[in-house]
C-alpha atoms as a PDB file:
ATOM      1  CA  UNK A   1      13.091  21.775 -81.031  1.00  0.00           C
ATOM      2  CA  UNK A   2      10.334  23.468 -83.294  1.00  0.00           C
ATOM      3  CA  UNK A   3       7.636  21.500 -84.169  1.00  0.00           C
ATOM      4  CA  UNK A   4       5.003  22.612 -87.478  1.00  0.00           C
ATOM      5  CA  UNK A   5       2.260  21.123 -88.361  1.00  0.00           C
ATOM      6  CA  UNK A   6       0.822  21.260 -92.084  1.00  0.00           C
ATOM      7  CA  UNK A   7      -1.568  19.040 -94.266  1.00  0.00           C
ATOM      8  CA  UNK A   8       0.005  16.219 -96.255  1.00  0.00           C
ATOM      9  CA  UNK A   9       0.836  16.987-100.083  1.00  0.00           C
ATOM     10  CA  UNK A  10      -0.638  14.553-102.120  1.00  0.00           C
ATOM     11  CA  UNK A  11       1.228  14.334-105.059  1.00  0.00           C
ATOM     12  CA  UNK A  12       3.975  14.488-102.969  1.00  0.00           C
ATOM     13  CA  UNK A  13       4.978  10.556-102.902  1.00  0.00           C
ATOM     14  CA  UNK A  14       7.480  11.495-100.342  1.00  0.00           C
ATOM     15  CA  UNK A  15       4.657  12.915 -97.928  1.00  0.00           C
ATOM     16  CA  UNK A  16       2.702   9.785 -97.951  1.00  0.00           C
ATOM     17  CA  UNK A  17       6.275   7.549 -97.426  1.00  0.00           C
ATOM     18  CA  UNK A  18       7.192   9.582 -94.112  1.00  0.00           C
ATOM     19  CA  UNK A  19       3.067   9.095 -93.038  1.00  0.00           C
ATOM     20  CA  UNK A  20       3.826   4.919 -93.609  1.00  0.00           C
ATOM     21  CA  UNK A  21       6.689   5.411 -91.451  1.00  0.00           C
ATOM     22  CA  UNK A  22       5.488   6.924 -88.711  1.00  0.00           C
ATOM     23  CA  UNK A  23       2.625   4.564 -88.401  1.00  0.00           C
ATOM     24  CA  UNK A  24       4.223   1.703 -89.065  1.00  0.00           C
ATOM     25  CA  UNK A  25       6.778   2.470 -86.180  1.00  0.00           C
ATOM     26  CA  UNK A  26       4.504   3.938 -83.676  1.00  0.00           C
ATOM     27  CA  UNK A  27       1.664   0.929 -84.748  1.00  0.00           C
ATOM     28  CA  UNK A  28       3.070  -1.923 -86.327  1.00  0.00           C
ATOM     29  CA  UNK A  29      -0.065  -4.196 -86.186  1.00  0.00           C
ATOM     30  CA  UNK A  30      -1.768  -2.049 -89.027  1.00  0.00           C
ATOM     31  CA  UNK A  31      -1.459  -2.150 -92.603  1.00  0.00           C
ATOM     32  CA  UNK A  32      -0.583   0.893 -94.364  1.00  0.00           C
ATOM     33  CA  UNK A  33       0.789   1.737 -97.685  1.00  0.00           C
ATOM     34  CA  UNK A  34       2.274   4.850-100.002  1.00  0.00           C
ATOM     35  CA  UNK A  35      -1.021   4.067-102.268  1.00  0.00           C
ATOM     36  CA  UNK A  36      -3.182   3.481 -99.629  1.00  0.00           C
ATOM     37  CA  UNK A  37      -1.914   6.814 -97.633  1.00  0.00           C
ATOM     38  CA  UNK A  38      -2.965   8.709-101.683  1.00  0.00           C
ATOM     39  CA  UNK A  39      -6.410   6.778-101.419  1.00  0.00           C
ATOM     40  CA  UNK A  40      -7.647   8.107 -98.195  1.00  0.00           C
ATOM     41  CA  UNK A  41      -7.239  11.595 -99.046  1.00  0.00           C
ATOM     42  CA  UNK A  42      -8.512  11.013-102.669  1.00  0.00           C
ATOM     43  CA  UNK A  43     -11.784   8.811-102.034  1.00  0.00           C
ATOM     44  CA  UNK A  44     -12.901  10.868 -98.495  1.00  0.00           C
ATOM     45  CA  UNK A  45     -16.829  11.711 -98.992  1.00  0.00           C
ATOM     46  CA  UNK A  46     -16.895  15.652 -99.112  1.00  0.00           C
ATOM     47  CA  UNK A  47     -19.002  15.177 -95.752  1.00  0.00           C
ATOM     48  CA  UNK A  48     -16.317  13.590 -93.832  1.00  0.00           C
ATOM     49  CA  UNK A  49     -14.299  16.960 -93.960  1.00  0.00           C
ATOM     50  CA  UNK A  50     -11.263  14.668 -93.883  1.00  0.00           C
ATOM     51  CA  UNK A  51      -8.043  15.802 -93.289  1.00  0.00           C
ATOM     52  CA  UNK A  52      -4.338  14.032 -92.975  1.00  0.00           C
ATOM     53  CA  UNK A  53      -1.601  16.586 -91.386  1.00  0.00           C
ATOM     54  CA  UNK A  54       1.978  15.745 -90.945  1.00  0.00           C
ATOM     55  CA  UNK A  55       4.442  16.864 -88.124  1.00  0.00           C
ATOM     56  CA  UNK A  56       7.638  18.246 -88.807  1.00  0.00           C
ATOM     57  CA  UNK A  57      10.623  19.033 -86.766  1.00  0.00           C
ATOM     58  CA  UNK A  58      12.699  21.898 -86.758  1.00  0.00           C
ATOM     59  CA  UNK A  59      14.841  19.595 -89.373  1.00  0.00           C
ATOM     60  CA  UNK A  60      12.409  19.023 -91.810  1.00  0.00           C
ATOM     61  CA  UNK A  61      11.680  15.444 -90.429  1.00  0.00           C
ATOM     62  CA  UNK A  62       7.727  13.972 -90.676  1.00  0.00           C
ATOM     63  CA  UNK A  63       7.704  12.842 -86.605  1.00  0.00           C
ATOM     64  CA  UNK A  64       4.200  12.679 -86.378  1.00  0.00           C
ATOM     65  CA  UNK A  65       0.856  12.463 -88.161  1.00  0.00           C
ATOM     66  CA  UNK A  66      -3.003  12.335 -88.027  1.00  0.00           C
ATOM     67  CA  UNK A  67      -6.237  11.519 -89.767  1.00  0.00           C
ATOM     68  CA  UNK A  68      -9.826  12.891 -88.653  1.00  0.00           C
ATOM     69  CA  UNK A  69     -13.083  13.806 -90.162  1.00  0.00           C
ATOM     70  CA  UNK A  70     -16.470  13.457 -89.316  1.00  0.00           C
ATOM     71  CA  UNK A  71     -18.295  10.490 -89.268  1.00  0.00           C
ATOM     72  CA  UNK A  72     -20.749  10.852 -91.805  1.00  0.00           C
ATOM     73  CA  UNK A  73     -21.721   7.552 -91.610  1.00  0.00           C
ATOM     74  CA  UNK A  74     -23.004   7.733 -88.513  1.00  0.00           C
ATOM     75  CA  UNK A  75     -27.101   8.170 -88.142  1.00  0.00           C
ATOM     76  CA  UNK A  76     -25.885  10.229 -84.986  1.00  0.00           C
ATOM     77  CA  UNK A  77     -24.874  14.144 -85.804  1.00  0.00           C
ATOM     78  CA  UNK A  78     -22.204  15.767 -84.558  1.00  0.00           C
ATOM     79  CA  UNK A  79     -20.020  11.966 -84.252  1.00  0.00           C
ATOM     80  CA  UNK A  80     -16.028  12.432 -85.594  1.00  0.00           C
ATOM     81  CA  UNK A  81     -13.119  10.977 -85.442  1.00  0.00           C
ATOM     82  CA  UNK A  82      -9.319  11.426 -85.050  1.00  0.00           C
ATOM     83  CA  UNK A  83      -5.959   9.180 -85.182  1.00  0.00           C
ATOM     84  CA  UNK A  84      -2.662  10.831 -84.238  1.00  0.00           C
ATOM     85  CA  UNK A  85       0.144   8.876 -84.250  1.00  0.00           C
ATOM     86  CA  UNK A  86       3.853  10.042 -83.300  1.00  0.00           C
ATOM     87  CA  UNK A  87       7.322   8.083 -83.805  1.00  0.00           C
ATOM     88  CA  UNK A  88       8.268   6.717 -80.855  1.00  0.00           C
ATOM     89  CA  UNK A  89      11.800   8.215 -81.490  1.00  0.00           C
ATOM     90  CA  UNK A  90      10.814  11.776 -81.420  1.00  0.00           C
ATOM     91  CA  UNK A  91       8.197  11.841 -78.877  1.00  0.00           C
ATOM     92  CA  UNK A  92       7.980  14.411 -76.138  1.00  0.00           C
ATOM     93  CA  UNK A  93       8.583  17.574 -78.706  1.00  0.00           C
ATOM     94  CA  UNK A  94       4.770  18.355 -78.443  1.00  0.00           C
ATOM     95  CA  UNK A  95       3.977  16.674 -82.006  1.00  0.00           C
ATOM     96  CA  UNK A  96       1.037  15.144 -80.616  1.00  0.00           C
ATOM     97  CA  UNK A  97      -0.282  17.731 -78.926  1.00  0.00           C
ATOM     98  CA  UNK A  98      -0.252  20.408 -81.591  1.00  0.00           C
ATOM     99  CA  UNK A  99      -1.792  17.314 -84.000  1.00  0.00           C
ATOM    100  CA  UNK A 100      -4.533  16.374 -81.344  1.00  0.00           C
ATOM    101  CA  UNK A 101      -5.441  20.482 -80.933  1.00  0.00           C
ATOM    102  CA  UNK A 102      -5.424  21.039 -84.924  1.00  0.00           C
ATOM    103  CA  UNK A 103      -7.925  18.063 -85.502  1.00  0.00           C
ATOM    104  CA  UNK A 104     -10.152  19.101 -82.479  1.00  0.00           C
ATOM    105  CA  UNK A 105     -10.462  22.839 -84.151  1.00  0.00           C
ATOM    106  CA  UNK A 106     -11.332  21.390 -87.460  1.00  0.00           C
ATOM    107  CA  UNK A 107     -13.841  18.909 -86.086  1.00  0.00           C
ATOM    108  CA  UNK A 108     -15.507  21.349 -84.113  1.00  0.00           C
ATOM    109  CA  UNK A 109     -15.787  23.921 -86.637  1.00  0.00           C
ATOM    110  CA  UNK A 110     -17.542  21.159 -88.654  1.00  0.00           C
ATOM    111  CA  UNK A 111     -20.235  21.082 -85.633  1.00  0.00           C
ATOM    112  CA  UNK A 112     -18.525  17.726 -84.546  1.00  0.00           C
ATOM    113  CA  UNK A 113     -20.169  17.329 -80.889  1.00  0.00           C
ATOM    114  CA  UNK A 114     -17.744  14.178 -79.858  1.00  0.00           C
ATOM    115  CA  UNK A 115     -14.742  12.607 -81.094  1.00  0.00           C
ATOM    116  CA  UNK A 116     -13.345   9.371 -80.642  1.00  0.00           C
ATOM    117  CA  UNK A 117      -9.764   8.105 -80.508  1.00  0.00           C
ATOM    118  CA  UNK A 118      -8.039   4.813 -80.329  1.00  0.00           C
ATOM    119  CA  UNK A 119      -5.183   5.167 -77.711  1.00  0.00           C
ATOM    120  CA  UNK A 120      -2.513   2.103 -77.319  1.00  0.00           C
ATOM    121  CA  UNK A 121      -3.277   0.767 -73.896  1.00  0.00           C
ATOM    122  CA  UNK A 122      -0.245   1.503 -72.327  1.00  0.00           C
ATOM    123  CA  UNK A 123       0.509   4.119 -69.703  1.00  0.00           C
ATOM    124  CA  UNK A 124       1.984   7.285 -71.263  1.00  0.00           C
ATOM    125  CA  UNK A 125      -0.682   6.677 -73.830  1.00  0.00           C
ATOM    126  CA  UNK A 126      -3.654   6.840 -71.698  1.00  0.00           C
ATOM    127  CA  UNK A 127      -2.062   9.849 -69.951  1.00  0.00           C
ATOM    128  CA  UNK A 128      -1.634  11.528 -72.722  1.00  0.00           C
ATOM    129  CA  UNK A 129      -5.527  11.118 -73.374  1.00  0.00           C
ATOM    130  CA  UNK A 130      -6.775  11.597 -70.011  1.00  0.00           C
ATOM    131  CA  UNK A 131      -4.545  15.239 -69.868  1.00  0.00           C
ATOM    132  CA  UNK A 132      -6.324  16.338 -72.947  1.00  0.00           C
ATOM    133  CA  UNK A 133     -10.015  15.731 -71.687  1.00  0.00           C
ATOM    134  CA  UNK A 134     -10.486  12.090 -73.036  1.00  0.00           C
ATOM    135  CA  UNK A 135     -12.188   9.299 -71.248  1.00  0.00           C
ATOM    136  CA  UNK A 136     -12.252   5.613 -71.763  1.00  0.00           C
ATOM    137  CA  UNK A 137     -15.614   3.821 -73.803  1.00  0.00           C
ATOM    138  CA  UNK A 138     -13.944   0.766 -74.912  1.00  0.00           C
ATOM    139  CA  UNK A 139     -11.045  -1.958 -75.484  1.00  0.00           C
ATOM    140  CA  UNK A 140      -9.941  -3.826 -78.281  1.00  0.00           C
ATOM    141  CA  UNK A 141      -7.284  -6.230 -79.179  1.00  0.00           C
ATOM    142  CA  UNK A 142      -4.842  -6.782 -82.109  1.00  0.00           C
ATOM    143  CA  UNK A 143      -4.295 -10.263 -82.551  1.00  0.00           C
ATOM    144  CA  UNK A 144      -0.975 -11.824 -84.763  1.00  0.00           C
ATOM    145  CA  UNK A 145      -0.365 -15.017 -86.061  1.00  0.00           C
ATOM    146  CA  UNK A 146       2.720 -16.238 -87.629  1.00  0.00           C
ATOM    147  CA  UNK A 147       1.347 -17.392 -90.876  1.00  0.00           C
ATOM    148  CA  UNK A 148       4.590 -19.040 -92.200  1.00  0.00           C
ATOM    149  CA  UNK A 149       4.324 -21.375 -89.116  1.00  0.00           C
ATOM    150  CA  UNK A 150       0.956 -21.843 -88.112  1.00  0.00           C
ATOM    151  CA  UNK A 151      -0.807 -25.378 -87.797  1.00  0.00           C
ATOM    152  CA  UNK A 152      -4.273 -23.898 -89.507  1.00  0.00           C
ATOM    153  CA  UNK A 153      -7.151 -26.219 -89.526  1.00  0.00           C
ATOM    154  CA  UNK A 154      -7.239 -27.335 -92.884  1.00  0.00           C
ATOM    155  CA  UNK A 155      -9.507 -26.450 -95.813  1.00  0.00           C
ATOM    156  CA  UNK A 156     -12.534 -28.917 -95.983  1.00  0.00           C
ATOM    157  CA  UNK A 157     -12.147 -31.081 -98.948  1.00  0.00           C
ATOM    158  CA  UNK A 158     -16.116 -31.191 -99.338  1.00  0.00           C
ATOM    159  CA  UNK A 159     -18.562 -28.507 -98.308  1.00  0.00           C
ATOM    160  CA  UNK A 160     -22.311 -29.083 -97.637  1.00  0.00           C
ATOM    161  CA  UNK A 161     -24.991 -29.124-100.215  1.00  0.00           C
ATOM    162  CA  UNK A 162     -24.804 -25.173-101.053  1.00  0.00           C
ATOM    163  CA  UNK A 163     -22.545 -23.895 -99.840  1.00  0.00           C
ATOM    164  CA  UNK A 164     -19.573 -22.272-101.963  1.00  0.00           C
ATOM    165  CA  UNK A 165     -16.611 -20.391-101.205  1.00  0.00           C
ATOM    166  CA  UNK A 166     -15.943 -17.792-104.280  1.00  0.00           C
ATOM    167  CA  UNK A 167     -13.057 -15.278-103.898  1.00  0.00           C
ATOM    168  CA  UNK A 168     -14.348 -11.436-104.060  1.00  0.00           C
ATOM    169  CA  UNK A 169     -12.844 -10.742-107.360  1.00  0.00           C
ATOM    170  CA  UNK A 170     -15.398 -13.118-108.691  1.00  0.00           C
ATOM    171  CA  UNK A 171     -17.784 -10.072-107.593  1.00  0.00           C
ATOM    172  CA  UNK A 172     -16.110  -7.592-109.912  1.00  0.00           C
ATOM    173  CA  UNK A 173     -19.062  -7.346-112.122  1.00  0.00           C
ATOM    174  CA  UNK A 174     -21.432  -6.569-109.780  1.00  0.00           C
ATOM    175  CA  UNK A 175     -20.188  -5.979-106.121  1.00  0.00           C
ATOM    176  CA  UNK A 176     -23.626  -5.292-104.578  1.00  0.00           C
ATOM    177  CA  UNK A 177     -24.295  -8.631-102.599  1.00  0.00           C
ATOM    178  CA  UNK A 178     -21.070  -7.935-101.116  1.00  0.00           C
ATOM    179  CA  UNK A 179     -22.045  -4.724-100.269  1.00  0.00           C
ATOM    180  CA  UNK A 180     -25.570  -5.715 -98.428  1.00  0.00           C
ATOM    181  CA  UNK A 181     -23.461  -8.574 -96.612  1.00  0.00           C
ATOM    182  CA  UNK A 182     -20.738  -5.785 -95.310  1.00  0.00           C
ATOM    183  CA  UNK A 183     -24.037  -3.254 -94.703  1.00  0.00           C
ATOM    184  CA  UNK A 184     -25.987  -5.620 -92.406  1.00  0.00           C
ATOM    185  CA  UNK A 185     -22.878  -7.154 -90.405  1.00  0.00           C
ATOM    186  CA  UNK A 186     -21.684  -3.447 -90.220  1.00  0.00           C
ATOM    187  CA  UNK A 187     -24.717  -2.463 -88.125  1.00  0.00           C
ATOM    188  CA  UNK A 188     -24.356  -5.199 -85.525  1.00  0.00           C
ATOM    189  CA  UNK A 189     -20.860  -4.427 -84.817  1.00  0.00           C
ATOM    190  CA  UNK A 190     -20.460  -3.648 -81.229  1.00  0.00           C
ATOM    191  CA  UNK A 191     -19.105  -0.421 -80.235  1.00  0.00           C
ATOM    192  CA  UNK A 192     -20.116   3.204 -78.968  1.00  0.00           C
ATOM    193  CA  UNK A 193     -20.255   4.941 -82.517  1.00  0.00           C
ATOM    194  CA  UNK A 194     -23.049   3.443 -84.785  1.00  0.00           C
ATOM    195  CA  UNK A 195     -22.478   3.372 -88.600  1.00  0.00           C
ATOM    196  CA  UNK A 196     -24.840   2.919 -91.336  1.00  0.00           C
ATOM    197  CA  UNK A 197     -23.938   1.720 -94.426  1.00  0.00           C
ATOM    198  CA  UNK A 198     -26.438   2.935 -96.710  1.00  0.00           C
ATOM    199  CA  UNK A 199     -24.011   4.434 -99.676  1.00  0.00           C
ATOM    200  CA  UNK A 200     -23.424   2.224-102.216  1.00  0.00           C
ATOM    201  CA  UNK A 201     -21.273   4.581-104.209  1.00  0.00           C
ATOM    202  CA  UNK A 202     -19.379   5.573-101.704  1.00  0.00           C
ATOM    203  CA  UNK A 203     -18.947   2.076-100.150  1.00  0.00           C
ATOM    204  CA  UNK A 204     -17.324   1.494-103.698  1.00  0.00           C
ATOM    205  CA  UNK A 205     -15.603   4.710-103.893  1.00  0.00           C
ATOM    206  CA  UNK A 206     -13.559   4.275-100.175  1.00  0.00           C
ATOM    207  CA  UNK A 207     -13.741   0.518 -99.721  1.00  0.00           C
ATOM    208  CA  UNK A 208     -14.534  -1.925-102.512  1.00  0.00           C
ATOM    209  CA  UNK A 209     -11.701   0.315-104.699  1.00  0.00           C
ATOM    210  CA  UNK A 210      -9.120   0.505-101.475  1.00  0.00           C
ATOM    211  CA  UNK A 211      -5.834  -0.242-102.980  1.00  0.00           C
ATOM    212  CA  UNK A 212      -5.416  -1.954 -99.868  1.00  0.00           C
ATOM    213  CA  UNK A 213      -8.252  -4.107-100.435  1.00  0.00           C
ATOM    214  CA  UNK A 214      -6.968  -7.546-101.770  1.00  0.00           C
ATOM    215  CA  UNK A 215     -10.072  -8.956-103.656  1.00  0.00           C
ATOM    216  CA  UNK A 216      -8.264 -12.972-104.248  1.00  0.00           C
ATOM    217  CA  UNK A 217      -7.761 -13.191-100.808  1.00  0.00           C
ATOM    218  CA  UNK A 218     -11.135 -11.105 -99.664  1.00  0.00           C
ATOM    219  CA  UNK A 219     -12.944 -14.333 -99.198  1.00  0.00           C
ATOM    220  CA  UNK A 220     -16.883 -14.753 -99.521  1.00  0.00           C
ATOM    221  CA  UNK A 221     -19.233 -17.761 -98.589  1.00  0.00           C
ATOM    222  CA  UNK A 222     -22.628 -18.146-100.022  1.00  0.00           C
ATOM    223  CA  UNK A 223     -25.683 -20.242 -99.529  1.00  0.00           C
ATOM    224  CA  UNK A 224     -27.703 -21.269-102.334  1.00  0.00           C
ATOM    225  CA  UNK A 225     -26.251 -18.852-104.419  1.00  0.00           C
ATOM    226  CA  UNK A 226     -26.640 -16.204-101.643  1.00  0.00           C
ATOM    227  CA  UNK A 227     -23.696 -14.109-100.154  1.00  0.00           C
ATOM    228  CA  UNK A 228     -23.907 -15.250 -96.441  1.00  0.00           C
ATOM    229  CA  UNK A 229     -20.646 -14.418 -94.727  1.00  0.00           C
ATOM    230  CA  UNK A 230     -17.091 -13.133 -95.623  1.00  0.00           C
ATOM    231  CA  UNK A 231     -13.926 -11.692 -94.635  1.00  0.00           C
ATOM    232  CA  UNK A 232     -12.327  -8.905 -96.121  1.00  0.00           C
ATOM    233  CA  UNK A 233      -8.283  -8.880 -96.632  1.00  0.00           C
ATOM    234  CA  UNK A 234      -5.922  -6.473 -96.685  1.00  0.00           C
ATOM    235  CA  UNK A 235      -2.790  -6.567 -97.645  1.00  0.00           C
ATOM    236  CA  UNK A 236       0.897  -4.289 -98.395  1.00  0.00           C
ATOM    237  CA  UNK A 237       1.880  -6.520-101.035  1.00  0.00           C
ATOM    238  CA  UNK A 238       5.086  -7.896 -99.198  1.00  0.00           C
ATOM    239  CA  UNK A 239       4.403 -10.044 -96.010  1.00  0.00           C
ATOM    240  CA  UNK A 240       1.449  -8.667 -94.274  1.00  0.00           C
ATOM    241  CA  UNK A 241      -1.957  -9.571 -94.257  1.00  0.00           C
ATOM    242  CA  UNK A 242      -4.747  -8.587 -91.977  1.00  0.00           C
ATOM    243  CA  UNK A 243      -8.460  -9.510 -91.631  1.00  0.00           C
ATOM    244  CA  UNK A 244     -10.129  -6.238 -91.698  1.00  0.00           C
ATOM    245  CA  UNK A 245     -13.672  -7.291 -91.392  1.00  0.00           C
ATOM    246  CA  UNK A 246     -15.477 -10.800 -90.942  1.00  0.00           C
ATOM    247  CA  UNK A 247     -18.882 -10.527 -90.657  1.00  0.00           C
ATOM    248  CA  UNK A 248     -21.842 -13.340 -91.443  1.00  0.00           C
ATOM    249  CA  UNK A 249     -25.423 -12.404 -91.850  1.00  0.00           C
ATOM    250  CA  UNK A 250     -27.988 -12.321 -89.489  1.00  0.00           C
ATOM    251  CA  UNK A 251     -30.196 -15.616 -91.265  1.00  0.00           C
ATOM    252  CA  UNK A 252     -27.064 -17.595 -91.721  1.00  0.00           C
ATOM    253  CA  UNK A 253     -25.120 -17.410 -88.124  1.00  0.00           C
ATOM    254  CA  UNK A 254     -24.478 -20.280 -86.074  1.00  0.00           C
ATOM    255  CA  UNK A 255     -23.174 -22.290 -89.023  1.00  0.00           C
ATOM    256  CA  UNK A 256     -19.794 -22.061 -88.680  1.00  0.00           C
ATOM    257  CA  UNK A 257     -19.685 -19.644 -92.351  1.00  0.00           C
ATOM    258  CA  UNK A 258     -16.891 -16.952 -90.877  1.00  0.00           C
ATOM    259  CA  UNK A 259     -15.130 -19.633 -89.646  1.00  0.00           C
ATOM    260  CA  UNK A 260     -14.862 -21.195 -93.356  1.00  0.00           C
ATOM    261  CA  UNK A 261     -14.112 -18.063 -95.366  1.00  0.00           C
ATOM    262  CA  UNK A 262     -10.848 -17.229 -92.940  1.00  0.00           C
ATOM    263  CA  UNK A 263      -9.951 -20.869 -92.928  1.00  0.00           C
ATOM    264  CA  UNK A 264      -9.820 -20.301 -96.792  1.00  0.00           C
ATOM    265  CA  UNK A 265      -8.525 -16.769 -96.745  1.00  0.00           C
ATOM    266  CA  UNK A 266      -5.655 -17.521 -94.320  1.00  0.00           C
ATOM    267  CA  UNK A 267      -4.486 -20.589 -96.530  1.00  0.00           C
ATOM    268  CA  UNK A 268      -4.663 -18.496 -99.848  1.00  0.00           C
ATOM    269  CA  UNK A 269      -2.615 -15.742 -97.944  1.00  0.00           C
ATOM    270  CA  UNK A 270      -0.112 -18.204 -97.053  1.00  0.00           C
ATOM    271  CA  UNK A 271       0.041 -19.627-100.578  1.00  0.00           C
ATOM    272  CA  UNK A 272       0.411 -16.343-102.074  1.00  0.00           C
ATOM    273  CA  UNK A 273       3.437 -15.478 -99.790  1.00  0.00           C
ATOM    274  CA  UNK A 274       1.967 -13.611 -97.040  1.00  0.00           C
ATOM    275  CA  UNK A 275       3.871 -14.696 -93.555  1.00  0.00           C
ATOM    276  CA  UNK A 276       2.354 -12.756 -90.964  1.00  0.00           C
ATOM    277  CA  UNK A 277      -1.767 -11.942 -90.090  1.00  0.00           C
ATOM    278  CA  UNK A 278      -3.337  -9.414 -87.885  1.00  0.00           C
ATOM    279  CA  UNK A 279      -6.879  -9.154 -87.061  1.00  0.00           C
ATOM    280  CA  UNK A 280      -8.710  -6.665 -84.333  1.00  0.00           C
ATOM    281  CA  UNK A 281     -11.401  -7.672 -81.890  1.00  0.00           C
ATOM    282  CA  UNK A 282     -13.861  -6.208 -79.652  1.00  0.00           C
ATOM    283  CA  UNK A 283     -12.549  -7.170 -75.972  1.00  0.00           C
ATOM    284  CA  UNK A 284     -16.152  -8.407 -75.778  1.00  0.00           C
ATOM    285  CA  UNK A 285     -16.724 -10.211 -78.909  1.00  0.00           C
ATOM    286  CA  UNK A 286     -15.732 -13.644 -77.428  1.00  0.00           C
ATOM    287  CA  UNK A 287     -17.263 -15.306 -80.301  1.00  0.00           C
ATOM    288  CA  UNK A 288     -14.814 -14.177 -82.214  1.00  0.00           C
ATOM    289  CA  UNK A 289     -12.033 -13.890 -80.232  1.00  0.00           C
ATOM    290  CA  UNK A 290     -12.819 -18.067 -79.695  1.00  0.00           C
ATOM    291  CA  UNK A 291     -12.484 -18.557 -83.224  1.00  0.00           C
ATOM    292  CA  UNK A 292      -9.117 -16.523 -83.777  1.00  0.00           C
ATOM    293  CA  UNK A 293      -7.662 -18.228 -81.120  1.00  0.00           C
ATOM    294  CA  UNK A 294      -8.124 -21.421 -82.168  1.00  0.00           C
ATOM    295  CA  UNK A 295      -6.438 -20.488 -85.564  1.00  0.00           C
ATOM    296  CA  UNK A 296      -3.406 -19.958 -83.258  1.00  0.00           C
ATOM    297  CA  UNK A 297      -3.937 -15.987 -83.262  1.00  0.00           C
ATOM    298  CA  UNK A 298      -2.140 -14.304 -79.950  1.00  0.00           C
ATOM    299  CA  UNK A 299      -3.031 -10.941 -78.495  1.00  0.00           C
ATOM    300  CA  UNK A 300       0.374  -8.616 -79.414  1.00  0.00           C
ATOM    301  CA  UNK A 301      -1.722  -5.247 -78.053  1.00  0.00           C
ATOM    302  CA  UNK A 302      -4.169  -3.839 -76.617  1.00  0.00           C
ATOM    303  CA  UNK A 303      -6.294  -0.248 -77.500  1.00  0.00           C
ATOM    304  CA  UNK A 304      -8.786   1.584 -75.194  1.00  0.00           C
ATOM    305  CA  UNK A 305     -11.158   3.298 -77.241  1.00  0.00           C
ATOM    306  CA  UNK A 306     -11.146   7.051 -75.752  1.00  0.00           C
ATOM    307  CA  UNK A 307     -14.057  10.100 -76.494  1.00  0.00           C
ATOM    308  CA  UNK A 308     -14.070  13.457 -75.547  1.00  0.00           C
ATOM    309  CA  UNK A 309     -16.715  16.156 -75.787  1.00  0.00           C
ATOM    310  CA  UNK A 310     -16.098  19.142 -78.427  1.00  0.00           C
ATOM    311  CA  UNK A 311     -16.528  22.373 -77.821  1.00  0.00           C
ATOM    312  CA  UNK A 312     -18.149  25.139 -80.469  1.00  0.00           C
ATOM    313  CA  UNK A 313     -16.678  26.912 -82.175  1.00  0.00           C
END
């Protein structure tokens, strides 16, 4: 069957419906949403070069889809990215394939050098990757927790001298602290691509205004009046959440602050509605990993991080 590959409409709300699809069957741990689909396309930095393309079948049928752009972010030149993700009902038609080969032409006409790609670790997947010219860097998990059900520690009914848990929305005014916080626990997160978050307008532009962002639940700890730690949720406004970041800043670790704001932001989820939570970690970020586990989070899959040298165009 004929496969054709084109970029996503986007005032198509169709288009962005059949992209929610496909990801949510081919990777169920991740949020994604109709508006959120709109957002990336709409609030991409011009130097990203972003681009979303669809796969069709010979029917007329979205079966597969990818996201890629450079990483502008990245003090490193030449860095990019790309996601493709196929259903798993209409695999072996050569959607991915014709995706993978249509975001490696754009990136490298952009003068990307490498590109990175998070594979599922399973098998085919990896085989797929390895075919194509990409080689493992790095593993990470997704974690789940059955909210409805889970025993979470509870919420302390006192906090020490200073400390105070405020919800982000309570930033609205001024979301800058939030911003340092995100910038400085950005640049220590492990990993093989470096990013630098030195754009405040576009930090507000493509994550502080994410429709995917939920701000009450987006939880933030500070210390004598100082933002200290946080963890950003996001949401799909039915019965997924996900912890999308968690970070605490360099002067204030070893205090158990992270620990607090998901304690909070898991128990707001839960009272809002929300009945199950993801999270990601770094295979090697044990800390971390510790923490979620003792919240009663289980691994549910695994991803190999996978990079591949580009060649000029």
């Amino acid at each position: 069957m004929t496969v054709s590959i084109r970029d996503l409409r986007p005032n198509d709300p169709s288009d962005a419906e059949a992209v929610v699809r496909v990801r949510r069957a081919a990777l169920p741990f991740m949020i994604t949403t109709t508006e959120g689909v709109a957002f990336e396309l709409s609030a991409a930095h011009p130097a990203r070069h972003y681009r979303l393309l669809v796969a069709e079948n010979g029917a007329g049928r979205v079966i597969g889809t990818a996201q890629f752009g450079i990483a502008h972010d990245s003090p490193e030149p030449g860095q990019s990215y790309v996601n493709a993700y196929v259903d798993p009902a209409h695999r072996g038609l050569g959607a991915g394939s014709r995706l993978l080969r249509a975001a490696e032409e754009h990136l490298a006409a952009h003068a990307a050098v490498d590109t990175y790609a998070w594979v599922l670790d399973e098998p085919a997947h990896r085989l797929f990757a390895e075919r194509r010219g990409y080689r493992p860097s790095r593993t990470a998990h997704f974690l789940h927790l059955d909210l409805g059900a889970a025993a979470l520690p509870p919420v302390p009914e006192t906090l020490p001298p200073g400390i105070e848990v405020r919800p982000a929305s309570a930033f609205a005014a001024d979301p800058r602290p939030v911003f340092e916080a995100d910038a400085e626990t950005t640049s220590d997160e492990p990993g093989d691509l470096r990013i630098e978050l030195d754009d405040y307008e576009d930090w507000l532009a493509h994550i502080w205004n994410s429709p995917s962002l939920d701000k009450e639940l987006t939880t933030v700890v500070l210390v004598d009046g100082q933002v200290a730690s946080f963890t950003a949720a996001q949401t799909d406004g039915a019965t997924r959440y996900a912890s999308a970041m968690t970070g605490t800043r360099r002067a204030f670790r070893g205090r158990g602050l992270a620990k607090l704001a998901k304690i909070v932001s898991l128990h707001r989820a839960r009272a809002t509605g929300y009945t199950h939570a993801f999270t990601g970690n770094d295979a090697g970020n044990e800390p971390m990993l510790a923490i979620n586990k003792r919240f009663g989070y289980e691994i549910c899959a695994t991803e190999t991080r996978f990079t591949k040298k580009l060649e000029a165009v």
